[in-house]
N, C-alpha and C. Protein backbone atom coordinates (compact mmCIF):
# COMPACT_ATOMS: atom_id res chain seq x y z
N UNK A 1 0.84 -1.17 0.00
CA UNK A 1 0.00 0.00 0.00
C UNK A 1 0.89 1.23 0.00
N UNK A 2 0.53 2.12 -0.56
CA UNK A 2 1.30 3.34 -1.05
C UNK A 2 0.89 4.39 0.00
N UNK A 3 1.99 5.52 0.44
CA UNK A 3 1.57 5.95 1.62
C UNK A 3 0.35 6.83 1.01
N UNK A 4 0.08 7.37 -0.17
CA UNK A 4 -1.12 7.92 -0.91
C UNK A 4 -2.36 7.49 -0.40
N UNK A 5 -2.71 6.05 -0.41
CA UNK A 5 -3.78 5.19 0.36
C UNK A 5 -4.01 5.44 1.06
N UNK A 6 -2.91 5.94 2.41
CA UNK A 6 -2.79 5.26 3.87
C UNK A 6 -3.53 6.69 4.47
N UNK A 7 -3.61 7.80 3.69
CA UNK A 7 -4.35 8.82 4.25
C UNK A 7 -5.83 8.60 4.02
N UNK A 8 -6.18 9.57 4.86
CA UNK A 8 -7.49 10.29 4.84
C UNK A 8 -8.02 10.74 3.88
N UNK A 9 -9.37 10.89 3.34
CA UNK A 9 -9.63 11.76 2.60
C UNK A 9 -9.45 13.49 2.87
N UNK A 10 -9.85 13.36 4.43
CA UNK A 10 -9.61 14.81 5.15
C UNK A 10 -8.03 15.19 4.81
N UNK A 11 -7.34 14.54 5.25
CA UNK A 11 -5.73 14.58 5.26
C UNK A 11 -5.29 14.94 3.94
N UNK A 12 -5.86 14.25 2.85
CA UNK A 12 -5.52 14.41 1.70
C UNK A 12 -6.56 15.99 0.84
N UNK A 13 -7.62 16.01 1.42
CA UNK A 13 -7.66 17.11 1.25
C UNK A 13 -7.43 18.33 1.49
N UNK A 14 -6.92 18.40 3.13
CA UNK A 14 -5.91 19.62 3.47
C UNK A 14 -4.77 19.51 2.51
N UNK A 15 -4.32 18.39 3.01
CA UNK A 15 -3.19 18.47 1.49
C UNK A 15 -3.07 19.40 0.23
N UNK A 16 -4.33 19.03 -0.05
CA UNK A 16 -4.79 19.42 -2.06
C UNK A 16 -4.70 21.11 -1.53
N UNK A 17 -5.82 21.40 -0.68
CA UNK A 17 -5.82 22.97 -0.17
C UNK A 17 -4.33 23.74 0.02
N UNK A 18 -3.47 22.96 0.36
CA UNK A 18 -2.29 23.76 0.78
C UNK A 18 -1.69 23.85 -0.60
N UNK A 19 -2.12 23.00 -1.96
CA UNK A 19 -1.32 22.89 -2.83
C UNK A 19 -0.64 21.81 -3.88
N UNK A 20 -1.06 20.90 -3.16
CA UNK A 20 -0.30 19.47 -3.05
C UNK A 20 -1.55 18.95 -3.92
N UNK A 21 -0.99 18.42 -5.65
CA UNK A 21 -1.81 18.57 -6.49
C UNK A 21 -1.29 16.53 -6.66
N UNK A 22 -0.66 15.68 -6.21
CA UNK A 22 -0.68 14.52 -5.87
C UNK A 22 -1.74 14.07 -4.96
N UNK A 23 -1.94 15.02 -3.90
CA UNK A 23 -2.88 14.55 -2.80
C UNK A 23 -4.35 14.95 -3.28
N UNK A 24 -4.72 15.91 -4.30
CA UNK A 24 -5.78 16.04 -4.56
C UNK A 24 -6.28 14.63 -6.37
N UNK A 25 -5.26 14.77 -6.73
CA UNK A 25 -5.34 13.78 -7.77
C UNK A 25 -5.39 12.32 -7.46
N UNK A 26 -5.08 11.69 -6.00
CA UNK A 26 -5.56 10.70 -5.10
C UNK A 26 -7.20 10.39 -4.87
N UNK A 27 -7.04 11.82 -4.47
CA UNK A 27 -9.09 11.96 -3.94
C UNK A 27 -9.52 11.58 -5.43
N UNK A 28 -9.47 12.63 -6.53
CA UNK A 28 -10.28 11.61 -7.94
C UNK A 28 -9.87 10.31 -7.96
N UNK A 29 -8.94 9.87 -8.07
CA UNK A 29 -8.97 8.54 -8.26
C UNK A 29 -9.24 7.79 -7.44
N UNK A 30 -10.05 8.15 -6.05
CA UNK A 30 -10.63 7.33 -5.22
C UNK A 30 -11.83 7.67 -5.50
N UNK A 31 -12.76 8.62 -5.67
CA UNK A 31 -13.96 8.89 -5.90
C UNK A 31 -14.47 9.05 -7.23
N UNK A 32 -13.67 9.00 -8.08
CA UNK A 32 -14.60 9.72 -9.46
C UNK A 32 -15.38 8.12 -10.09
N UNK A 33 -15.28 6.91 -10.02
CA UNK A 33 -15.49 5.79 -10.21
C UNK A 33 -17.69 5.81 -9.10
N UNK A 34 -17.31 5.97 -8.19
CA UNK A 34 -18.50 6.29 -7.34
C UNK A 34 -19.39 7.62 -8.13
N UNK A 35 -18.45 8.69 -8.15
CA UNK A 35 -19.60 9.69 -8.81
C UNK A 35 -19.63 9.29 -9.99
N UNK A 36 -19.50 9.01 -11.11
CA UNK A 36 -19.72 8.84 -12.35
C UNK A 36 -20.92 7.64 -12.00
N UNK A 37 -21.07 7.00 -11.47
CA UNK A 37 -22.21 5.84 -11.09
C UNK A 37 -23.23 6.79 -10.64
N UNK A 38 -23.27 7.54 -9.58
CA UNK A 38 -23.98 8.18 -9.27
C UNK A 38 -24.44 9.03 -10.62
N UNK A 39 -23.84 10.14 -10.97
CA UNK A 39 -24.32 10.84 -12.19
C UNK A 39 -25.04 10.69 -13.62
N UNK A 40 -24.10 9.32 -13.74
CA UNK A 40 -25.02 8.36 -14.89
C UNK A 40 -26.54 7.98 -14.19
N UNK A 41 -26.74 7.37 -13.09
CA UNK A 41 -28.04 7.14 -12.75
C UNK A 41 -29.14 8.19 -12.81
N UNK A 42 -28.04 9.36 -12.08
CA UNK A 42 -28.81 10.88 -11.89
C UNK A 42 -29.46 11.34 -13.37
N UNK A 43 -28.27 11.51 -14.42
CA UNK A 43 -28.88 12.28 -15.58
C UNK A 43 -29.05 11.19 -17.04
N UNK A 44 -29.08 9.80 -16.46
CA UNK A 44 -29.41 9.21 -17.76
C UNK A 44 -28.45 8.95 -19.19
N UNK A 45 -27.37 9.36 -18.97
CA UNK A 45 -26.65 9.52 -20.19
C UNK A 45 -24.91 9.19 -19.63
N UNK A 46 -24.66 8.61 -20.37
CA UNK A 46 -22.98 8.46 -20.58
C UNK A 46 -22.35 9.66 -20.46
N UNK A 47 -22.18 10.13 -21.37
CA UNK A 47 -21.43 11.64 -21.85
C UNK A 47 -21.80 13.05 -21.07
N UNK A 48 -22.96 12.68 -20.34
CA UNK A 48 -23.62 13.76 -19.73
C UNK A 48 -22.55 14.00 -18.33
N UNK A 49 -23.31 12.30 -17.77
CA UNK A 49 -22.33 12.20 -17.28
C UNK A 49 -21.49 12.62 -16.82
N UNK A 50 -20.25 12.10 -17.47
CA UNK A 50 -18.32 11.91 -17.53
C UNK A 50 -18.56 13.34 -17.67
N UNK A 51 -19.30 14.76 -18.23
CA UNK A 51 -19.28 16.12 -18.12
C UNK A 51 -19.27 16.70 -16.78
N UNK A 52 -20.23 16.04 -16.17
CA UNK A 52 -20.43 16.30 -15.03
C UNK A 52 -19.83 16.06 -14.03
N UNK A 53 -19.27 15.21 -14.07
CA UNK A 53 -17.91 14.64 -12.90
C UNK A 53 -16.65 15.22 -13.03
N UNK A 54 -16.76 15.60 -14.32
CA UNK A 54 -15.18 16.56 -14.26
C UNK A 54 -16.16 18.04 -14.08
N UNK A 55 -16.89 18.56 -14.71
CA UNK A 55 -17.03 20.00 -13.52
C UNK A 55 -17.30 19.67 -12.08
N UNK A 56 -17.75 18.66 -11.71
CA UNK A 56 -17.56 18.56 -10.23
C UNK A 56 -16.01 18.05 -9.54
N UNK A 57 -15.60 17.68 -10.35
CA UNK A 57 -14.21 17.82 -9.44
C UNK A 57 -13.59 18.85 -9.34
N UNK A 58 -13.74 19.85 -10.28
CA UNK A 58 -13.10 20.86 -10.93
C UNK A 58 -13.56 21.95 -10.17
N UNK A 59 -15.18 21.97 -9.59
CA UNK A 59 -15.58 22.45 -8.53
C UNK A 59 -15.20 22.26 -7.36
N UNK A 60 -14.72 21.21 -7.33
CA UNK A 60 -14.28 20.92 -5.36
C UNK A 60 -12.66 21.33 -5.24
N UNK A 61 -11.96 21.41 -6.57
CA UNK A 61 -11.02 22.18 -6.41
C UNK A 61 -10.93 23.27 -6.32
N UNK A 62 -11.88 24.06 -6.73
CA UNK A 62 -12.11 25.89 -6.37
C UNK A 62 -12.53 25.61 -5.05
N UNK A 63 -13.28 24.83 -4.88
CA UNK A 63 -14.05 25.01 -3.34
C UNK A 63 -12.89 24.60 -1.84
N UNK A 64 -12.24 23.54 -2.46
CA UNK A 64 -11.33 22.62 -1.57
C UNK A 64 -11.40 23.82 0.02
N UNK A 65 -10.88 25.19 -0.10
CA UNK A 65 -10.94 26.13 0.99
C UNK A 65 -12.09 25.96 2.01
N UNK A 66 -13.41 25.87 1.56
CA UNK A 66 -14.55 25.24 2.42
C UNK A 66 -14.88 24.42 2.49
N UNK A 67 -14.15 23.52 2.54
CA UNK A 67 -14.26 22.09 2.73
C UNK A 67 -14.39 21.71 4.10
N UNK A 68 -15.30 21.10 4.78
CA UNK A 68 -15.23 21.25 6.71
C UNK A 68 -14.45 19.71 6.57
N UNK A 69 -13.46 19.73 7.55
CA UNK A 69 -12.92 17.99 7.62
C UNK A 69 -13.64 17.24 8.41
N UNK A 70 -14.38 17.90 9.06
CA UNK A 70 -15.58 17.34 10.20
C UNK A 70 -16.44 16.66 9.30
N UNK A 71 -16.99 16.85 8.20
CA UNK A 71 -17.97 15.90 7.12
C UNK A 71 -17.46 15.21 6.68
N UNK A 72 -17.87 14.15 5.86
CA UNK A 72 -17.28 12.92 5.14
C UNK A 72 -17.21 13.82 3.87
N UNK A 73 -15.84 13.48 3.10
CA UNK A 73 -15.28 14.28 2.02
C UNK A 73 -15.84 13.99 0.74
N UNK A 74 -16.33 12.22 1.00
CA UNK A 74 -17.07 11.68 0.07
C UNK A 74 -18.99 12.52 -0.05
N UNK A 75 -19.77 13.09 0.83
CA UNK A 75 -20.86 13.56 0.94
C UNK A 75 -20.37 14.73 0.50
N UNK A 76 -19.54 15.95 1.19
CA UNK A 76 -19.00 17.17 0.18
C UNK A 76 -19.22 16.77 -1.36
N UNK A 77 -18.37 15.88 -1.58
CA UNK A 77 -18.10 15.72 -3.54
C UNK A 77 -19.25 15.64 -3.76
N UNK A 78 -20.43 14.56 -3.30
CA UNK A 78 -21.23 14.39 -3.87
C UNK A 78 -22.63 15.56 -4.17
N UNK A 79 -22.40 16.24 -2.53
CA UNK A 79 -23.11 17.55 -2.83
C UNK A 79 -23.19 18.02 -4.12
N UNK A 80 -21.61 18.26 -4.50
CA UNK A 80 -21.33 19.59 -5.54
C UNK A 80 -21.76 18.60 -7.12
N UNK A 81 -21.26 17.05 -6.97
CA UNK A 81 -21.48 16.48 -8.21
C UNK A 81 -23.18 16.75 -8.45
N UNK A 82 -24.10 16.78 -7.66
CA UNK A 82 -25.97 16.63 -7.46
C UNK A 82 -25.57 18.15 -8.18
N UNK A 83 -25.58 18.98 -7.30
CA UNK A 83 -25.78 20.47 -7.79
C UNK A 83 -25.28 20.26 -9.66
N UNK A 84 -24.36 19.93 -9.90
CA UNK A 84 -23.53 20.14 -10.94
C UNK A 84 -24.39 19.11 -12.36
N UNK A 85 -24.99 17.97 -11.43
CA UNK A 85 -25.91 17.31 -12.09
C UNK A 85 -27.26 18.07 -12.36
N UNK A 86 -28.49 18.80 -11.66
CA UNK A 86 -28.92 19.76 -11.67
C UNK A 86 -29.35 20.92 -12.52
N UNK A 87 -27.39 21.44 -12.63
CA UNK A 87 -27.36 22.37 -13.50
C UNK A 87 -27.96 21.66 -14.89
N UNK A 88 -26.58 20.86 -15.19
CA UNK A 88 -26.90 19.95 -16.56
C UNK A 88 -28.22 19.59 -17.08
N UNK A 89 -29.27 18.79 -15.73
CA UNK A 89 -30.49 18.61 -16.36
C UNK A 89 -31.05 20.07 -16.44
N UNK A 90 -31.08 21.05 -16.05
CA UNK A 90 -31.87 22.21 -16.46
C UNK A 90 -31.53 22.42 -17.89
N UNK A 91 -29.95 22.41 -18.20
CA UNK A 91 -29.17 22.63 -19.55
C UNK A 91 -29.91 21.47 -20.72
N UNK A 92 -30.52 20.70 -20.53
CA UNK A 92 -30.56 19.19 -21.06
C UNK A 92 -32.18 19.74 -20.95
N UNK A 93 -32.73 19.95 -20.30
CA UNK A 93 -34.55 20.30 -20.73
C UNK A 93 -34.60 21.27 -21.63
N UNK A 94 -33.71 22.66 -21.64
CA UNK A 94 -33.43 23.79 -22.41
C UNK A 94 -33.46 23.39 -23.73
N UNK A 95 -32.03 22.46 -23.84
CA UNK A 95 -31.82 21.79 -25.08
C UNK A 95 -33.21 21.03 -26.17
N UNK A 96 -34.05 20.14 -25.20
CA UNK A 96 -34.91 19.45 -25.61
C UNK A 96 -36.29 20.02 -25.81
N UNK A 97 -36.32 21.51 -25.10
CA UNK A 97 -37.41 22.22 -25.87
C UNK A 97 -37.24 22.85 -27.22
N UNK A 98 -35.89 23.10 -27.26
CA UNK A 98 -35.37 24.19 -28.45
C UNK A 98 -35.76 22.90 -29.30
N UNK A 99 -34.66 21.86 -29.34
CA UNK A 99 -34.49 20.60 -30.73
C UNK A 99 -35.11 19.64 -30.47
N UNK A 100 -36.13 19.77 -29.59
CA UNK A 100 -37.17 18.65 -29.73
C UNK A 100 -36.84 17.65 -28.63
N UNK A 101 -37.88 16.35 -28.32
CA UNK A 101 -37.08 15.21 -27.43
C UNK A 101 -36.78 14.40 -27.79
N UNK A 102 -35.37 14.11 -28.52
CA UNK A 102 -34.74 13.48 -29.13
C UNK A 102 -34.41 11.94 -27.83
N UNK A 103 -34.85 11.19 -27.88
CA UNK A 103 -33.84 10.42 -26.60
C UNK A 103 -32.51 10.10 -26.56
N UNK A 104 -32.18 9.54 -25.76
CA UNK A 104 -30.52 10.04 -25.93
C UNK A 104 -30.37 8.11 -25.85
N UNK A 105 -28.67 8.21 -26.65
CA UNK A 105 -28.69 6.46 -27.14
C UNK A 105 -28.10 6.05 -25.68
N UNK A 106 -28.17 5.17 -25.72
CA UNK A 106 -27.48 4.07 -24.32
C UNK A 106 -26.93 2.68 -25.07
N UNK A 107 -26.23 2.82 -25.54
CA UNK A 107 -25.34 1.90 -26.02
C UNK A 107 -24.48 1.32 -24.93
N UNK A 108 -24.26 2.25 -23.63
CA UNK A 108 -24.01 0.89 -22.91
C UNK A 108 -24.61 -0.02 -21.94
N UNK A 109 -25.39 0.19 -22.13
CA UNK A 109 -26.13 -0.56 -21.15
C UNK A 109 -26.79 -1.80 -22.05
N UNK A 110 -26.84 -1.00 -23.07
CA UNK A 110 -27.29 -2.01 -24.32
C UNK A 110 -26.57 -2.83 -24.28
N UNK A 111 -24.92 -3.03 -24.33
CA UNK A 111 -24.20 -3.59 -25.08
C UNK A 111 -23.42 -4.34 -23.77
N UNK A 112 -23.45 -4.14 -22.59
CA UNK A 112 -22.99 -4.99 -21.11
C UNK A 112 -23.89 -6.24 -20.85
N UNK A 113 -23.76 -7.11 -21.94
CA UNK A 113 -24.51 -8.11 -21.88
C UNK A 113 -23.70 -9.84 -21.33
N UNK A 114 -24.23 -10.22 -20.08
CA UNK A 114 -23.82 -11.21 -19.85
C UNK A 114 -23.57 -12.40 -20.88
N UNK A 115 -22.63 -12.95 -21.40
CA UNK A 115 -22.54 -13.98 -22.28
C UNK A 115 -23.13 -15.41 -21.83
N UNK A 116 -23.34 -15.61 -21.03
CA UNK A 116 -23.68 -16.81 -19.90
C UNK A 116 -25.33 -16.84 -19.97
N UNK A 117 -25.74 -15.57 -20.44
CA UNK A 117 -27.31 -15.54 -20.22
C UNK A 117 -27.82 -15.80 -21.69
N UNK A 118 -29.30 -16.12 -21.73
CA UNK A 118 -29.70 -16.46 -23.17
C UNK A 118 -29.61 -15.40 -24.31
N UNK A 119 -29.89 -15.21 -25.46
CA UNK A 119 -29.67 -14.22 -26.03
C UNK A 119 -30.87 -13.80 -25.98
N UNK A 120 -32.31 -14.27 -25.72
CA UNK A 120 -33.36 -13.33 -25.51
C UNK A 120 -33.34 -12.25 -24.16
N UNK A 121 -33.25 -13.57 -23.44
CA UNK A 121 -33.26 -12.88 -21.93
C UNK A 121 -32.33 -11.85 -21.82
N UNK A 122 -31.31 -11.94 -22.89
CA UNK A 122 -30.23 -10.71 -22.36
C UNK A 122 -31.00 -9.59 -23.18
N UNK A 123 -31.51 -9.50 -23.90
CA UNK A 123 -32.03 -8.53 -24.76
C UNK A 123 -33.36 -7.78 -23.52
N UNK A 124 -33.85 -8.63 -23.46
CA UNK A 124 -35.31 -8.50 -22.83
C UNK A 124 -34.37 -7.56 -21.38
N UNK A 125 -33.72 -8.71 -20.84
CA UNK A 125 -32.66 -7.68 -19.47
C UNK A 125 -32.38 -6.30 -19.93
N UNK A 126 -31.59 -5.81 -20.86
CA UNK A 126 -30.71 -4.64 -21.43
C UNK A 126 -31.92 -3.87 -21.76
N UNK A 127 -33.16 -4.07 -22.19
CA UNK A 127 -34.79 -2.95 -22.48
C UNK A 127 -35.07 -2.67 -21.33
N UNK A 128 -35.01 -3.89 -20.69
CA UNK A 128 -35.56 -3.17 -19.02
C UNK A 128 -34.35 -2.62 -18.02
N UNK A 129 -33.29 -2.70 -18.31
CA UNK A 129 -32.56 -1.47 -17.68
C UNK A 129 -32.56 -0.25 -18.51
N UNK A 130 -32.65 -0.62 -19.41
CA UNK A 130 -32.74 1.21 -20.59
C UNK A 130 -33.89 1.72 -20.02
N UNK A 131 -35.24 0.87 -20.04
CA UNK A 131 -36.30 1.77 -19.68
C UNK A 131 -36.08 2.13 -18.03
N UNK A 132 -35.76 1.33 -17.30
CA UNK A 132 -35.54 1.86 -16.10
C UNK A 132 -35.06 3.27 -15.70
N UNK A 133 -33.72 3.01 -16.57
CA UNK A 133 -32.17 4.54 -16.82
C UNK A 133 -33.30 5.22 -16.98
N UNK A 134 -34.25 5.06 -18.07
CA UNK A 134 -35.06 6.11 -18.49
C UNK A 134 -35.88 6.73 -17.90
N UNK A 135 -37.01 5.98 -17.10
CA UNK A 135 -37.65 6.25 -16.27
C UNK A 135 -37.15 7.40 -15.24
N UNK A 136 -35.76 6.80 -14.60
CA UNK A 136 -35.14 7.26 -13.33
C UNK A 136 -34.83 8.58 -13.91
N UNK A 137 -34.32 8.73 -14.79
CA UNK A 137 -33.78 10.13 -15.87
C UNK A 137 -34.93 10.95 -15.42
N UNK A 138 -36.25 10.55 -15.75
CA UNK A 138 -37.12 11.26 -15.83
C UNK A 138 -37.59 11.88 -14.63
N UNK A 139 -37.36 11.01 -13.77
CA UNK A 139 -37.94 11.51 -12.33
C UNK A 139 -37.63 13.33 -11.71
N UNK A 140 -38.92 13.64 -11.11
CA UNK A 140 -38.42 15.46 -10.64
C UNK A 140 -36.88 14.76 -9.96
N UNK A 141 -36.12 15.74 -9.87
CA UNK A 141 -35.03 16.47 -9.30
C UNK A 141 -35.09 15.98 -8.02
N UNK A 142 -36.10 16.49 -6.98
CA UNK A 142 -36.24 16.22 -5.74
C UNK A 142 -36.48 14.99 -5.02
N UNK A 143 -36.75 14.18 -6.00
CA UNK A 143 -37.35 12.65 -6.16
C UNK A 143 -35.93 11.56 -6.84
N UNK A 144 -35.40 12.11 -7.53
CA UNK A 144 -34.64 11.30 -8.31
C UNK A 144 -33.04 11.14 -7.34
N UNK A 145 -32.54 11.89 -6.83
CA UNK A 145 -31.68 12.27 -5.84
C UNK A 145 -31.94 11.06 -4.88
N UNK A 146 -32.70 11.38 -3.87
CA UNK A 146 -33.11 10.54 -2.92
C UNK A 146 -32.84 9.25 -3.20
N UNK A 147 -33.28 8.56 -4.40
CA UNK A 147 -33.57 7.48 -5.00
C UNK A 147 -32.33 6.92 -5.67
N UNK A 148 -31.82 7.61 -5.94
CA UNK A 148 -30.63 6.93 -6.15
C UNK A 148 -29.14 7.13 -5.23
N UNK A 149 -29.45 7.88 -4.60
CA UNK A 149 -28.30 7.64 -3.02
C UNK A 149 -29.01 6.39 -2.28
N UNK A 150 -30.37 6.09 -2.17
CA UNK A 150 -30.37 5.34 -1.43
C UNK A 150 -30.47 3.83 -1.76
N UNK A 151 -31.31 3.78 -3.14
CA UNK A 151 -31.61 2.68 -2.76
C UNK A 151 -30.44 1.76 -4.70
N UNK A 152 -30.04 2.86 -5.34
CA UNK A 152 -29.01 2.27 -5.95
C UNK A 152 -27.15 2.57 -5.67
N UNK A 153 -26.99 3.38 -4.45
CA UNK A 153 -25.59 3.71 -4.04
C UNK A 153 -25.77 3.28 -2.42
N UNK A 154 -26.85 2.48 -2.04
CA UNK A 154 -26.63 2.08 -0.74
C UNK A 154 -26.55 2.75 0.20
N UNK A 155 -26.70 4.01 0.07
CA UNK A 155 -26.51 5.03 1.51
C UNK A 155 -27.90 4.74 2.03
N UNK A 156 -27.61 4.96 3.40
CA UNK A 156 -28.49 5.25 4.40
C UNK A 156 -29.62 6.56 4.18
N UNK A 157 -30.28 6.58 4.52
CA UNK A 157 -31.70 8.27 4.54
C UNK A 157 -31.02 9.07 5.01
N UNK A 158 -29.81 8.65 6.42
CA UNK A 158 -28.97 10.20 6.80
C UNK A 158 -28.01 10.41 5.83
N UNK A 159 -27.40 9.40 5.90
CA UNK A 159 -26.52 9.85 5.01
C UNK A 159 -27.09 10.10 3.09
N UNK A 160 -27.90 10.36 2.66
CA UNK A 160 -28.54 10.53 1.38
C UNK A 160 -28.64 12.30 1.98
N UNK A 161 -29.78 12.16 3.25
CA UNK A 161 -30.15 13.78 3.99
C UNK A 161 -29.07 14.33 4.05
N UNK A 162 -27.69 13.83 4.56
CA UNK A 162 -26.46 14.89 4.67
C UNK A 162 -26.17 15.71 3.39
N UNK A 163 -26.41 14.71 2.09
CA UNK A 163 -25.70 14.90 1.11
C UNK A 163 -26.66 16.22 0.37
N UNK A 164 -27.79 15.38 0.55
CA UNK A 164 -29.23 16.42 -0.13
C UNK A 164 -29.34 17.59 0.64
N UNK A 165 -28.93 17.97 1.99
CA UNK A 165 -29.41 19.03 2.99
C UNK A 165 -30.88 18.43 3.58
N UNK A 166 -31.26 17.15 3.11
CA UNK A 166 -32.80 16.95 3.75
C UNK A 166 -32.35 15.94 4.84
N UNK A 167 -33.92 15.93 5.73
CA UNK A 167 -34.07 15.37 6.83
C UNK A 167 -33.76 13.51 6.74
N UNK A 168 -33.45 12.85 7.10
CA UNK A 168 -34.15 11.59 6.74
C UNK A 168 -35.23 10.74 6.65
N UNK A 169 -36.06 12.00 7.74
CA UNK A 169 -37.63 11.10 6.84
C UNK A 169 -38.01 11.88 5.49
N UNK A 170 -37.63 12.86 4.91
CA UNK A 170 -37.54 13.52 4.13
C UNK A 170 -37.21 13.06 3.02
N UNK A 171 -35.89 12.07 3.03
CA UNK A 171 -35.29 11.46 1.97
C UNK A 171 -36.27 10.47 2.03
N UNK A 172 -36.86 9.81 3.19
CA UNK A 172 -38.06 8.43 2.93
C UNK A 172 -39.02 8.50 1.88
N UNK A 173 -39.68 9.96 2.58
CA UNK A 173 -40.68 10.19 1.93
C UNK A 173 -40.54 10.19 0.23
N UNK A 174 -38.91 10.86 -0.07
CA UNK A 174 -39.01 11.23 -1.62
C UNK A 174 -38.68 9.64 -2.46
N UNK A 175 -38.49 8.92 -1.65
CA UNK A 175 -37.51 7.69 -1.79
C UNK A 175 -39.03 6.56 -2.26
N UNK A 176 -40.23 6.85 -1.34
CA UNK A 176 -41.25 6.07 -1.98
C UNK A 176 -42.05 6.68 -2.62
N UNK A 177 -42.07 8.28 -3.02
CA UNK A 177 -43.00 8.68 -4.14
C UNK A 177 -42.21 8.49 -5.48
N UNK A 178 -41.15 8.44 -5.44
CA UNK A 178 -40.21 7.75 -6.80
C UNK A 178 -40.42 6.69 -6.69
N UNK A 179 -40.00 5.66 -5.89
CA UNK A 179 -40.90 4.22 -6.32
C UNK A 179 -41.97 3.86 -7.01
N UNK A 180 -42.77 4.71 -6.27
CA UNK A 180 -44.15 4.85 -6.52
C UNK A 180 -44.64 5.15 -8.25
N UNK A 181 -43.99 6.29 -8.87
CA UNK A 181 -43.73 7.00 -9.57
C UNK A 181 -43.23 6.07 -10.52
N UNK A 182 -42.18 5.18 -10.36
CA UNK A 182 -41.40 4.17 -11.49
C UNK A 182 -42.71 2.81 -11.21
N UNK A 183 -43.05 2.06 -10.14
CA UNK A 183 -44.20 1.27 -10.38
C UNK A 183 -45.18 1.67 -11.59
N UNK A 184 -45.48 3.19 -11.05
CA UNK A 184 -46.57 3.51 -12.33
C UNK A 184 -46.24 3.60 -13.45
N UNK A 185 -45.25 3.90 -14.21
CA UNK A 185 -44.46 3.96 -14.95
C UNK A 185 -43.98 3.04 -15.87
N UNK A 186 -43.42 2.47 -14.91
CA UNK A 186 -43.08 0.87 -15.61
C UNK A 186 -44.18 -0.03 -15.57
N UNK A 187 -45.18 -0.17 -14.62
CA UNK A 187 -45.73 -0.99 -14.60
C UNK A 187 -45.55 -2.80 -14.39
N UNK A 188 -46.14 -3.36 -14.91
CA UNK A 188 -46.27 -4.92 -14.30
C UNK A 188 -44.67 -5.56 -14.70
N UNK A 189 -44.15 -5.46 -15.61
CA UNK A 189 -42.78 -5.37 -16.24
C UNK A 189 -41.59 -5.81 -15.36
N UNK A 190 -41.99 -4.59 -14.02
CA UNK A 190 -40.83 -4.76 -12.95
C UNK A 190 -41.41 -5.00 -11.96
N UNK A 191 -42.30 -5.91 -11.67
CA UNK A 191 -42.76 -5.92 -10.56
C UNK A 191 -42.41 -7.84 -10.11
């Protein structure tokens, strides 16, 4: 293990703050793998995406100065990646009133096909995660967040609430009207 590892994220981000552009190029390569999962779920798209994770890192390096070491460094990033995601979907509805609603391709999700599985079933699998991506894409802002800190990145309601600024029954609440919301949606399909 490299002494790079052996720190903190806190440690390594005082680091980055003082300057120390090894210790901040550590933190991406420990986190940008997590936010890009997150962001793809958030805005539906590949490319949207990988956009969004580099202005959010790119943001936490202007920001690095208010960074509290008292929070988890991983909930900071993710703050600024949501906001930064946010922006994009406002940028991305803009877009789709001007040139229409074009849907956007997913070629990979299409194309991450188990070889082991049948060739229908993998087909039939890869529609129902596209429509899912899609669905989730679609969800309000306030709803879609919740829902994917919690129940596809595994965080807890506080820890989703730390990240969102909401309560944790707060995140509950938004966590089963998106359920709710993709049941209707999808219908019998995923049930």
């Amino acid at each position: 293990m490299s002494a790079a590892t052996e720190h903190s994220d806190s440690d390594l981000a005082a680091a980055a703050a003082a300057g120390d552009d090894r210790a901040y190029s550590t933190l991406v390569t420990r986190h940008k793998n997590g936010l890009y999962r997150l962001l793809r779920r958030y805005l539906g798209n590949d490319d949207e995406a990988y956009e969004a994770v580099q202005e959010a890192f790119i943001a936490a390096w202007s920001a690095l100065h208010r960074y509290d070491p008292a929070r988890p460094f991983g909930a900071w990033l993710r703050t600024i990646a949501i906001n930064k995601a946010r922006d994009r979907g406002r940028r991305i509805a803009v877009r789709r009133l001007i040139f229409g609603n074009q849907p956007f391709e997913d070629s990979a999700a299409q194309s991450s096909v188990d070889p082991a599985v049948a060739v229908d079933e993998a087909i039939v699998n890869s529609e129902r995660l596209a429509d899912l991506d899609r669905a989730i894409a679609r969800l309000p802002s306030a709803l879609r967040a919740p829902l994917i800190l919690t129940a596809l990145e595994g965080r807890s309601q506080a820890e989703a609430g730390a990240i969102l600024g909401l309560s944790a029954k707060s995140v509950e609440t938004r966590t089963y009207r998106a359920r709710k919301i993709l049941a209707t949606v999808l219908g019998p399909r995923f049930s």
